[in-house]
C-alpha atoms as a PDB file:
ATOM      1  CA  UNK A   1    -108.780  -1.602-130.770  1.00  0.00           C
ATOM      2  CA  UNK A   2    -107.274   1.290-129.236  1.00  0.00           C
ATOM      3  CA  UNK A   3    -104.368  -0.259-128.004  1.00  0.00           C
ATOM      4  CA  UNK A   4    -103.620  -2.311-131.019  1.00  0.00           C
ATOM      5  CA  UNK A   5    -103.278   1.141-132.850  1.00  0.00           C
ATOM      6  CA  UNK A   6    -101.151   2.233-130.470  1.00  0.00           C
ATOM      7  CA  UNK A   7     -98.839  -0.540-130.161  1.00  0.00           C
ATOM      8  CA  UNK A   8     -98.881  -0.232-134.194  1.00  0.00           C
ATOM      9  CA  UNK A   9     -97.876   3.126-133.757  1.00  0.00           C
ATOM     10  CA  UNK A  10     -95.074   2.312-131.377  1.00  0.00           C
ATOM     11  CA  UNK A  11     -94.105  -0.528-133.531  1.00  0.00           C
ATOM     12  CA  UNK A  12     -93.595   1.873-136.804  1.00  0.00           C
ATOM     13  CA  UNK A  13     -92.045   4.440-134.917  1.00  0.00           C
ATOM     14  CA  UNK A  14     -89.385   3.095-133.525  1.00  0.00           C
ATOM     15  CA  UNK A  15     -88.962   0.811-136.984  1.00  0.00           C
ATOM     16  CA  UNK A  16     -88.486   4.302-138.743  1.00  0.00           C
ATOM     17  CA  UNK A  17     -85.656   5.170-135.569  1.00  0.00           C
ATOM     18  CA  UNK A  18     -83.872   1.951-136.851  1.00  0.00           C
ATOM     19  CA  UNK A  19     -83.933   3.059-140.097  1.00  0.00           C
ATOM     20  CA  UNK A  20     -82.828   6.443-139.542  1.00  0.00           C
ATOM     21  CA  UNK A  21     -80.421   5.825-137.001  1.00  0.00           C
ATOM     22  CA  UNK A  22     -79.181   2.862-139.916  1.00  0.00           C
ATOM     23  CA  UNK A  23     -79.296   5.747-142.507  1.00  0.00           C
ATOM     24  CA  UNK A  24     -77.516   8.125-140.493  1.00  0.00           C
ATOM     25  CA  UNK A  25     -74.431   5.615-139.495  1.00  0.00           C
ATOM     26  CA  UNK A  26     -74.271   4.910-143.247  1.00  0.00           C
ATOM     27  CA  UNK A  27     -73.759   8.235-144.218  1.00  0.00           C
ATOM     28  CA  UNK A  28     -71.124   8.742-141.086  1.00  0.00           C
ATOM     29  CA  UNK A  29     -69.461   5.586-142.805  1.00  0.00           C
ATOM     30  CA  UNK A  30     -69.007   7.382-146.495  1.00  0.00           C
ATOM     31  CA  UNK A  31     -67.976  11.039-145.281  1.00  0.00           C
ATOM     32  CA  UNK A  32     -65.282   8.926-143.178  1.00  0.00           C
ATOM     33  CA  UNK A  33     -64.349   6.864-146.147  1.00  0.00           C
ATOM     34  CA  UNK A  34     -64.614  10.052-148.361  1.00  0.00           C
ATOM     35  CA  UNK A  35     -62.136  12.133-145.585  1.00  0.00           C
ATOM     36  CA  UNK A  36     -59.738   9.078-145.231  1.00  0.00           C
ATOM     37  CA  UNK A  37     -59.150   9.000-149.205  1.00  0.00           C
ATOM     38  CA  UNK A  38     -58.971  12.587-149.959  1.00  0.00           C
ATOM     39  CA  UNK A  39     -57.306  14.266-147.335  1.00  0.00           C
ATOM     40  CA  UNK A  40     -53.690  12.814-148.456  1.00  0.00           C
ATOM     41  CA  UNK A  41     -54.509  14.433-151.576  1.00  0.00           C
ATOM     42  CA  UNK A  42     -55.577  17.759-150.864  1.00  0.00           C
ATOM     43  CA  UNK A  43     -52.862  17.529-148.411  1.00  0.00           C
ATOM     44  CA  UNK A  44     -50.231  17.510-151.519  1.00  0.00           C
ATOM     45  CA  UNK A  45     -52.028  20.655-153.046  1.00  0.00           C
ATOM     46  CA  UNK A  46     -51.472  22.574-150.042  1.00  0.00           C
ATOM     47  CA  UNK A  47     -48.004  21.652-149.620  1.00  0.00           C
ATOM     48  CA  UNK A  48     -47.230  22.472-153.337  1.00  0.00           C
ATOM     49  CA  UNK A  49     -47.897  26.279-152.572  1.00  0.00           C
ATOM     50  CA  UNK A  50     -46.452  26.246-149.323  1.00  0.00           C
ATOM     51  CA  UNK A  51     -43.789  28.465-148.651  1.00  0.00           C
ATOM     52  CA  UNK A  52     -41.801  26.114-146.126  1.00  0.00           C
ATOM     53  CA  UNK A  53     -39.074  23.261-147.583  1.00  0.00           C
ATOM     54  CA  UNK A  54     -40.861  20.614-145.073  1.00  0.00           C
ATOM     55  CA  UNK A  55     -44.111  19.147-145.856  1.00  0.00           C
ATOM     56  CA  UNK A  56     -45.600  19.576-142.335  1.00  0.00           C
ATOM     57  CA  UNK A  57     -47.581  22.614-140.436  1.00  0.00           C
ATOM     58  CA  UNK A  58     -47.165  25.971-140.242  1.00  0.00           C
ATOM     59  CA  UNK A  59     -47.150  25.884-143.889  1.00  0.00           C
ATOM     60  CA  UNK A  60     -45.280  29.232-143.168  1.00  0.00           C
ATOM     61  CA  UNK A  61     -47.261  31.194-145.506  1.00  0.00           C
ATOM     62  CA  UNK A  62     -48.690  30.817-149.320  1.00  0.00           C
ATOM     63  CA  UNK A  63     -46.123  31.001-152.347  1.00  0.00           C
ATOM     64  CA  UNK A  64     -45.935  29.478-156.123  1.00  0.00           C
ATOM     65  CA  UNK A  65     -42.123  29.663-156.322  1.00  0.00           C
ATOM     66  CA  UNK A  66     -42.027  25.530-155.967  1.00  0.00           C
ATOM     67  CA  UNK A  67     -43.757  25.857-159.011  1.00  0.00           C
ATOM     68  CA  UNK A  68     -41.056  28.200-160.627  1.00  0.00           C
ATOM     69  CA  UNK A  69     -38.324  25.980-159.849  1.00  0.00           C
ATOM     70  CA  UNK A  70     -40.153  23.197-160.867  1.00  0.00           C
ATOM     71  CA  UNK A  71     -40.543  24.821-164.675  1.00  0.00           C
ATOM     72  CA  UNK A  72     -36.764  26.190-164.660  1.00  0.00           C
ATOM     73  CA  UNK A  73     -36.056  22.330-164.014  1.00  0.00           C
ATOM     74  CA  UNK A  74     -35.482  20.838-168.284  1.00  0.00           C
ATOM     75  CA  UNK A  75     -35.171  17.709-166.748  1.00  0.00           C
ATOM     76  CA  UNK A  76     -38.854  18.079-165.863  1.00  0.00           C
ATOM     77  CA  UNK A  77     -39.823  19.173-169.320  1.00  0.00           C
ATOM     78  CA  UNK A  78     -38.000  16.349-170.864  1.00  0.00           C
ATOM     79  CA  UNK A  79     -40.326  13.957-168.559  1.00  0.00           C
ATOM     80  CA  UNK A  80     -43.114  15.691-168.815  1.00  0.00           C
ATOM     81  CA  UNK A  81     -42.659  15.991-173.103  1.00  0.00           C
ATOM     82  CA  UNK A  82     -42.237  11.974-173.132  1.00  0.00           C
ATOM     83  CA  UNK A  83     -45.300  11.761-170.593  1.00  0.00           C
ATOM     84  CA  UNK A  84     -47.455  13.325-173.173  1.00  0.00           C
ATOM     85  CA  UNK A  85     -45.912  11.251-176.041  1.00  0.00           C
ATOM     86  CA  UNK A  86     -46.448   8.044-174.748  1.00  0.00           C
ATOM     87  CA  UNK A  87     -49.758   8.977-173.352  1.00  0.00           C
ATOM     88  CA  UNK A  88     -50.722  10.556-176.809  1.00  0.00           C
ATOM     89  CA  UNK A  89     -49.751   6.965-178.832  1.00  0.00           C
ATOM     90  CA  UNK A  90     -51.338   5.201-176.855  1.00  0.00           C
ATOM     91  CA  UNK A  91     -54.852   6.564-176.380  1.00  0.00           C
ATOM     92  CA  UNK A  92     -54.955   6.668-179.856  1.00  0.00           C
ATOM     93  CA  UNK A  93     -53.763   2.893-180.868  1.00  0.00           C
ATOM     94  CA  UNK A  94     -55.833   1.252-177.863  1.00  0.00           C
ATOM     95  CA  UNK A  95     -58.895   3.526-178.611  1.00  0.00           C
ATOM     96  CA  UNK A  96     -58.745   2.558-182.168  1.00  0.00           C
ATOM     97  CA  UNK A  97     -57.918  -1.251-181.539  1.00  0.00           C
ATOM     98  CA  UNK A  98     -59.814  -1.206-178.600  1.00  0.00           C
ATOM     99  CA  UNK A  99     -62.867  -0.030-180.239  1.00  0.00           C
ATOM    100  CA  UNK A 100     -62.795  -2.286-183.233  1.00  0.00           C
ATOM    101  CA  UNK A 101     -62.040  -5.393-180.805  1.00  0.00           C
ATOM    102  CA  UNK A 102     -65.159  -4.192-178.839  1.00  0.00           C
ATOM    103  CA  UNK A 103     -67.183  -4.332-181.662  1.00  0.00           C
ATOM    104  CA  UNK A 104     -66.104  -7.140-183.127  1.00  0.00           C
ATOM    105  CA  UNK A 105     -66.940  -8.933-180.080  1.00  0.00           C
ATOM    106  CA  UNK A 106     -70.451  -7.586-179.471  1.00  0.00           C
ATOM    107  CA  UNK A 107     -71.185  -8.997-182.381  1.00  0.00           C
ATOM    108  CA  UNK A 108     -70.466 -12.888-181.007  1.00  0.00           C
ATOM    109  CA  UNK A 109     -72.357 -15.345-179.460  1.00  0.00           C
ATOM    110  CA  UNK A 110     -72.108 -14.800-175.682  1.00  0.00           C
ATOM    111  CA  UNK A 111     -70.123 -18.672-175.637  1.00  0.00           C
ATOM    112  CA  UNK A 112     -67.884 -17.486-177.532  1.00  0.00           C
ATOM    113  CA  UNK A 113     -67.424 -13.578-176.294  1.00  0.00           C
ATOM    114  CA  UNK A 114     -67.309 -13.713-172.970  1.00  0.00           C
ATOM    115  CA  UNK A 115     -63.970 -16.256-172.535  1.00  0.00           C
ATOM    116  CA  UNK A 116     -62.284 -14.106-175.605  1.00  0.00           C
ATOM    117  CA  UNK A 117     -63.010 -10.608-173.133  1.00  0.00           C
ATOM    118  CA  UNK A 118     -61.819 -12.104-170.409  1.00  0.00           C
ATOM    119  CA  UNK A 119     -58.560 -13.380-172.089  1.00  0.00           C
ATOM    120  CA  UNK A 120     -58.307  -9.394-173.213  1.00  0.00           C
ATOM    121  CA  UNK A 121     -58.962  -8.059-169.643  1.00  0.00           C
ATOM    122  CA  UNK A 122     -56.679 -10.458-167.950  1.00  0.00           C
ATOM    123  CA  UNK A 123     -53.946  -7.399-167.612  1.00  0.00           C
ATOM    124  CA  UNK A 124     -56.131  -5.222-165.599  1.00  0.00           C
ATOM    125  CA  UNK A 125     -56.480  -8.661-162.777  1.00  0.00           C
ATOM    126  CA  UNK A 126     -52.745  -9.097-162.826  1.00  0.00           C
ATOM    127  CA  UNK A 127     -50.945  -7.080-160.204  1.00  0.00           C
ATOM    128  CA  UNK A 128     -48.627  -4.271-162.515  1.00  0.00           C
ATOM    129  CA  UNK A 129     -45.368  -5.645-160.735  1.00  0.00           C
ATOM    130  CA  UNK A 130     -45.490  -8.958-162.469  1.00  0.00           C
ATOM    131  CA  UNK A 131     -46.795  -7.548-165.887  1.00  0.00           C
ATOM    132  CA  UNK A 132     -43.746  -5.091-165.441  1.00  0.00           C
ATOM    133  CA  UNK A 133     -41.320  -7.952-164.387  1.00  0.00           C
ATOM    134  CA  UNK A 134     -43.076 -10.133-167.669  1.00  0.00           C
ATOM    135  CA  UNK A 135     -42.321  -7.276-169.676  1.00  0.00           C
ATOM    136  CA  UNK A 136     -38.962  -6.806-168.805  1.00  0.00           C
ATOM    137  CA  UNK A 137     -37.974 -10.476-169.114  1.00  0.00           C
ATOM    138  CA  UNK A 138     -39.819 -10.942-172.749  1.00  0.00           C
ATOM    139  CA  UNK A 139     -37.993  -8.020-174.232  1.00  0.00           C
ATOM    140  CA  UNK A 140     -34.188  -8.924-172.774  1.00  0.00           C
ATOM    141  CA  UNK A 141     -34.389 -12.003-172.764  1.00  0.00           C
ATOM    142  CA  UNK A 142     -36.858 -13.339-175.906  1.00  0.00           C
ATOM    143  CA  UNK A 143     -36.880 -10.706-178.109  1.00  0.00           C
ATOM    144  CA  UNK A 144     -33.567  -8.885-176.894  1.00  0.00           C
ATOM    145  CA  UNK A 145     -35.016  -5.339-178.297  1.00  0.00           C
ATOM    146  CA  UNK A 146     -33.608  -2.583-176.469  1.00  0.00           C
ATOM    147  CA  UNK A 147     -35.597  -0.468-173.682  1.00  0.00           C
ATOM    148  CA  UNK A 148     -36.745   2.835-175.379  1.00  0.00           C
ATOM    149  CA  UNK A 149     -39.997   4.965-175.042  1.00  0.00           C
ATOM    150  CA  UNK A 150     -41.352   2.288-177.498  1.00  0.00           C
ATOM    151  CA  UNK A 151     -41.191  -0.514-175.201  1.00  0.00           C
ATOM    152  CA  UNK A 152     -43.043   1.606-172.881  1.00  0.00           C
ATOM    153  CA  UNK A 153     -46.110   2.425-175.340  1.00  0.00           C
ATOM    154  CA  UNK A 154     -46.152  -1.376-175.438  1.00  0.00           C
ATOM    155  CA  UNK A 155     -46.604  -2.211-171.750  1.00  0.00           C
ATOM    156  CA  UNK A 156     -48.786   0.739-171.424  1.00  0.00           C
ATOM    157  CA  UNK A 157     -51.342  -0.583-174.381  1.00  0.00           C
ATOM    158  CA  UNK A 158     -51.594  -3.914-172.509  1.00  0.00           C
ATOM    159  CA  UNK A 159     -52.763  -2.038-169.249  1.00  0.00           C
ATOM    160  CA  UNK A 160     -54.910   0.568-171.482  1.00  0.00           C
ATOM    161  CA  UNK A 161     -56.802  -1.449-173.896  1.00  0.00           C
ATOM    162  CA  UNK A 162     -58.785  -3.613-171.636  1.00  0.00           C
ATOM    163  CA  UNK A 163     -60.658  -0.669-170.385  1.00  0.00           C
ATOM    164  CA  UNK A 164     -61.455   0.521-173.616  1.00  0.00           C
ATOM    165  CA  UNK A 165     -62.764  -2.661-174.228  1.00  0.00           C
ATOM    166  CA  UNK A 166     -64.999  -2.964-171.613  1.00  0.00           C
ATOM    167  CA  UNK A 167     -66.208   0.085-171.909  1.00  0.00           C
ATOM    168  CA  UNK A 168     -67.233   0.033-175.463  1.00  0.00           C
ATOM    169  CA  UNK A 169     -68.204  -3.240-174.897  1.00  0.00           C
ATOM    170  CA  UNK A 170     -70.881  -2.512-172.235  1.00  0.00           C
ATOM    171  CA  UNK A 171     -72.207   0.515-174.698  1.00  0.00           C
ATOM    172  CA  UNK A 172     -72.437  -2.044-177.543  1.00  0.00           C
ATOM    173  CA  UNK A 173     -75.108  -3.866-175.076  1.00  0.00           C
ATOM    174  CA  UNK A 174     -77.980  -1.911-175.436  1.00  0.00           C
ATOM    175  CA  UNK A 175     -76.916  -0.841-179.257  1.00  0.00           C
ATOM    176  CA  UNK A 176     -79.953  -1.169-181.697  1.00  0.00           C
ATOM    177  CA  UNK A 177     -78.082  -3.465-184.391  1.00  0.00           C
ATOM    178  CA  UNK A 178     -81.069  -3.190-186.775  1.00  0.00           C
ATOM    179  CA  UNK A 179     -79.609   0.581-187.682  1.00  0.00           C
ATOM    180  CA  UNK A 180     -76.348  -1.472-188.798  1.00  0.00           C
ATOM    181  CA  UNK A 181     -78.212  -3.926-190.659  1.00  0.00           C
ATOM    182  CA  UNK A 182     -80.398  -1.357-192.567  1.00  0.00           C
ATOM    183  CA  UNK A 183     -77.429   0.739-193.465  1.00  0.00           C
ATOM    184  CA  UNK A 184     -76.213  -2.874-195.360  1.00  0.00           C
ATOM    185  CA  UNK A 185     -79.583  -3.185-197.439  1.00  0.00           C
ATOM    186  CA  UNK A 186     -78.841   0.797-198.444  1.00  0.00           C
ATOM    187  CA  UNK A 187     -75.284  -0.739-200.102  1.00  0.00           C
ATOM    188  CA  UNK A 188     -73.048   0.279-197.528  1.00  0.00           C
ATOM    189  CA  UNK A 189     -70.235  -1.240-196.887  1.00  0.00           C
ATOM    190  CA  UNK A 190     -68.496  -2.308-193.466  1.00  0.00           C
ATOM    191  CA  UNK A 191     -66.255   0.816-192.997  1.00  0.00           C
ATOM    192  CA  UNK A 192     -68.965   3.227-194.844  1.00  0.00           C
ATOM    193  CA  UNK A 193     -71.659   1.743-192.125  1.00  0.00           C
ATOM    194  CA  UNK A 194     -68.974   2.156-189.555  1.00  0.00           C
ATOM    195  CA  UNK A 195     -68.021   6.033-189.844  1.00  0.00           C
ATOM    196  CA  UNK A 196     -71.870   7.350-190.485  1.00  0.00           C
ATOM    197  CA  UNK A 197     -74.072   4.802-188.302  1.00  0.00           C
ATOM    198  CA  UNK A 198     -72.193   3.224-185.457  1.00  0.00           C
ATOM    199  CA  UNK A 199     -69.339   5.765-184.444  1.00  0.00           C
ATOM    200  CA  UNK A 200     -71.995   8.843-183.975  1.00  0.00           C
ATOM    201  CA  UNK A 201     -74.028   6.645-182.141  1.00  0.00           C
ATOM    202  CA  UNK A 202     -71.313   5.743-179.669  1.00  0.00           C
ATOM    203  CA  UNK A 203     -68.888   8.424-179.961  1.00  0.00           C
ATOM    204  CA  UNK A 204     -69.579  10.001-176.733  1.00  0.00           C
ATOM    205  CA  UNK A 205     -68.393   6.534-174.683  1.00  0.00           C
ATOM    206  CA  UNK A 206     -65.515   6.149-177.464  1.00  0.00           C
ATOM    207  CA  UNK A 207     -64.109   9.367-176.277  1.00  0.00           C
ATOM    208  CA  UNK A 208     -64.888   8.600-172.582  1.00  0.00           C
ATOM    209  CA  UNK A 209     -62.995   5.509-172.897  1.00  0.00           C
ATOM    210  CA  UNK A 210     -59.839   7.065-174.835  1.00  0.00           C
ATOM    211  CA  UNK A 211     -59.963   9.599-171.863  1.00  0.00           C
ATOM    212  CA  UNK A 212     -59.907   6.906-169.249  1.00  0.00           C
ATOM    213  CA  UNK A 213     -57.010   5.627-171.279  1.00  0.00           C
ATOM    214  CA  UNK A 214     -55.011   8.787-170.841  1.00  0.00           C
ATOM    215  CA  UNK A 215     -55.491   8.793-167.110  1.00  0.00           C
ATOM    216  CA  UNK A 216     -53.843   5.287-166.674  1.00  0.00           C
ATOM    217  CA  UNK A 217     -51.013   5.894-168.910  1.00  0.00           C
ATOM    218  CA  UNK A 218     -50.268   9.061-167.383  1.00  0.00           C
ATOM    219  CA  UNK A 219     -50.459   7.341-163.912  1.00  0.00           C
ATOM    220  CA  UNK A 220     -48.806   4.315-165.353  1.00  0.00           C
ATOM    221  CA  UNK A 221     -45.544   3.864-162.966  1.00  0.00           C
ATOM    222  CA  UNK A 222     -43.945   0.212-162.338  1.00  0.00           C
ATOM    223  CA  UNK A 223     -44.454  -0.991-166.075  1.00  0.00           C
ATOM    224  CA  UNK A 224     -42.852   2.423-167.268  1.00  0.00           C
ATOM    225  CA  UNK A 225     -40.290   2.190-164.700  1.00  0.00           C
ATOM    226  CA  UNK A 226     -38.972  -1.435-166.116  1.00  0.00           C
ATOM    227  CA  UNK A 227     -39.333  -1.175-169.382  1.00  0.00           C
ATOM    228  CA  UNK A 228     -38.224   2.454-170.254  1.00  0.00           C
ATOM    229  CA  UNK A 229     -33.897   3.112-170.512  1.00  0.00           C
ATOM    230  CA  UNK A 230     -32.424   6.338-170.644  1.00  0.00           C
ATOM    231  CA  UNK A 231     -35.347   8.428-169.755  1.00  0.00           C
ATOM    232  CA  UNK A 232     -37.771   9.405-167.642  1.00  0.00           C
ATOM    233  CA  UNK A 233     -41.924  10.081-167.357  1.00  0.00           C
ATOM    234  CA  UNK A 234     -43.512  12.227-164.755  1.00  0.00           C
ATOM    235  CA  UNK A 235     -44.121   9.224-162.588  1.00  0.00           C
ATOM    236  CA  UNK A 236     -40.057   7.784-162.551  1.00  0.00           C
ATOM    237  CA  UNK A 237     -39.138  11.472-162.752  1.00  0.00           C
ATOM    238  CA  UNK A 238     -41.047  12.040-159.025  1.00  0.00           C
ATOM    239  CA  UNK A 239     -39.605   8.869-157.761  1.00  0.00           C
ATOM    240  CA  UNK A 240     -35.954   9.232-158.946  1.00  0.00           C
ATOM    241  CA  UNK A 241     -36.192  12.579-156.735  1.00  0.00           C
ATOM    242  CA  UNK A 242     -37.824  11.012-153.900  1.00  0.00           C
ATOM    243  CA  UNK A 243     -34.534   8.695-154.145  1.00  0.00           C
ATOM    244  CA  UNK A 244     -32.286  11.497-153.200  1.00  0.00           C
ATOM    245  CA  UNK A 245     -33.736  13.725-151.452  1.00  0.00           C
ATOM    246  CA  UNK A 246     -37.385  15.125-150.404  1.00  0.00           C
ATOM    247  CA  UNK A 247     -37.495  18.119-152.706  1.00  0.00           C
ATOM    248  CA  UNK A 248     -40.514  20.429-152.531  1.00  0.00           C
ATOM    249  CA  UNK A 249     -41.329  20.500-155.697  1.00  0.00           C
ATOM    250  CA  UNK A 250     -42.604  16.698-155.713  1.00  0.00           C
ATOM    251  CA  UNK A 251     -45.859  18.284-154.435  1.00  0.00           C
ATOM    252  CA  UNK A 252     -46.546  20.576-157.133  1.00  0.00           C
ATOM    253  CA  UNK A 253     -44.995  17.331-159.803  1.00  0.00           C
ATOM    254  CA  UNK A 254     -47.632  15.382-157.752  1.00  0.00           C
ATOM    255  CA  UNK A 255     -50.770  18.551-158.453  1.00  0.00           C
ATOM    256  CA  UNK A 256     -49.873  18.575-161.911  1.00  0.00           C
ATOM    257  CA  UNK A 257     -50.390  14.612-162.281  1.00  0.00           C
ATOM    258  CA  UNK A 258     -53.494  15.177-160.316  1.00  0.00           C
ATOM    259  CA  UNK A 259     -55.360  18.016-162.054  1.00  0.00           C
ATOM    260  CA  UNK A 260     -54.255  15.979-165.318  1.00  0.00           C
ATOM    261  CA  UNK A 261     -55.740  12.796-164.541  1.00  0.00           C
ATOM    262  CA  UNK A 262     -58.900  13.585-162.482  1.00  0.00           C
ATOM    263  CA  UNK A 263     -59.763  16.163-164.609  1.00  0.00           C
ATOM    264  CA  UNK A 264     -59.360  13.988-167.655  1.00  0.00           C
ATOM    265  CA  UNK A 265     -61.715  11.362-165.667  1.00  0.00           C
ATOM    266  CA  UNK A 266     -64.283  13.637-165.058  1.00  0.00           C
ATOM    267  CA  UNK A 267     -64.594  14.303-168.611  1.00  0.00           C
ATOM    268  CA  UNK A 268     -64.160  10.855-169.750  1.00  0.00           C
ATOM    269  CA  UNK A 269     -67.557  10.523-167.092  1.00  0.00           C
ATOM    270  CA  UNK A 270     -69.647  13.617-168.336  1.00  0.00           C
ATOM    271  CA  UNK A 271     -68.487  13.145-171.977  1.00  0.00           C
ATOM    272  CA  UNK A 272     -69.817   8.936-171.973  1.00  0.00           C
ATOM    273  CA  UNK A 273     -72.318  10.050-169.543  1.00  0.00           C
ATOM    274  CA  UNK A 274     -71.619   7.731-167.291  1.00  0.00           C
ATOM    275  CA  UNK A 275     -72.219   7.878-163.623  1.00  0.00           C
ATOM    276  CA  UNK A 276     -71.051   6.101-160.625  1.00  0.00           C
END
């Protein structure tokens, strides 16, 4: 009896090794995975305030003046003013569209639903070159509009709005639809029901989403960079640089873009309360 006990023993302790030993190498697996993916980044940061011309060690000491050229530079204002215009249309036109197409098609049988949302999420499985080369061709060639800031919102929306769908989409899942419906008994209308039932209930993921929207149009390079004429965003701005020469001040461009985009995730995350 003895001995079975002991061989039990044996038997769970070196089945809890396994799993430690499994638990351990999984952990060693993310912080390498976390280094690989965030190193090149904080990389850039450090360069931005580094007082040497070349992006490589000694660093040669700690300044901000990259950043002072960078803000005596109007060509970087003028990118940085049609960044925030673009961005600014179109979280508001593929949050509002967005939102109502989310809605609309939470509302749907499930036969019928799920082809339509994956017809309007078929941008974000396309790679962005052949949207941007798509793009390009529809508006010189079909329509023959000219390439303007415009033609960028466009492009951008297509890329944009499928996340706001989803996102609203997978909130509308666990809505309680009875709230809606006794809202209608009360004589309220669709848009009266709207702005004092629904949208308070799901505001919070409606503003996540419309900050997740920002992010990618503020990222948003190859369908800006062939569609857009005479101009530039932060992202073309960077690369027309990069072109010519390797300026310093593409790190602290590159901070900038950071801070502005991971901060506005992080929001979008605490703000829908979403987690990964």
């Amino acid at each position: 009896m003895s001995n079975g006990c002991s061989y039990c023993a044996t038997g769970d302790c070196k089945r809890a090794q396994v799993n430690r030993s499994s638990e351990w190498g999984w952990w060693g697996f993310g912080a390498l995975v976390v280094v690989f993916m965030t190193t090149p980044l904080i990389l850039v940061v450090l360069f931005s305030f580094g007082e040497s011309a070349l992006t490589n060690f000694p660093m040669g000491g700690i300044t901000g003046k990259w950043y002072d050229e960078l803000f005596a530079n109007r060509e970087f204002w003028k990118a940085f003013r049609n960044s925030l215009t673009i961005a600014g249309v179109v979280v508001v036109v593929s949050t509002g569209i967005g939102t109502m197409a989310a809605l609309t098609l939470a509302r749907m049988r499930p036969t019928l639903s799920q082809p339509l949302l994956i017809a309007l999420c078929l941008p974000v499985m396309m790679p962005p070159l052949v949207i941007a080369i798509a793009l390009l061709v529809y508006y010189v060639r079909w329509v023959g509009v000219e390439l303007s800031l415009f033609t960028v919102i466009l492009g951008h929306l297509l890329v944009t709005q499928p996340f706001v769908i989803l996102i609203v989409y997978a909130r509308m899942a666990t809505f309680n639809y009875e709230l809606i419906d006794s809202a209608r008994d009360l004589g309220a209308n669709s848009w009266i029901t709207f702005l004092t039932v629904t949208l308070p209930i799901i505001r919070s993921t409606v503003i996540g989403a419309a900050l997740i929207a920002l992010a990618v149009s503020l990222d948003e390079f190859l369908i800006t960079f062939f569609t857009i004429s005479g101009g530039n965003t932060l992202p073309t701005f960077v690369f027309g640089k990069i072109r010519t020469e390797m300026d310093p001040t593409i790190n602290a461009i590159a901070t900038i873009l950071l801070v502005l985009t991971v901060s506005s995730t992080i929001i979008a995350m605490k703000v829908s309360r979403y987690r990964a």
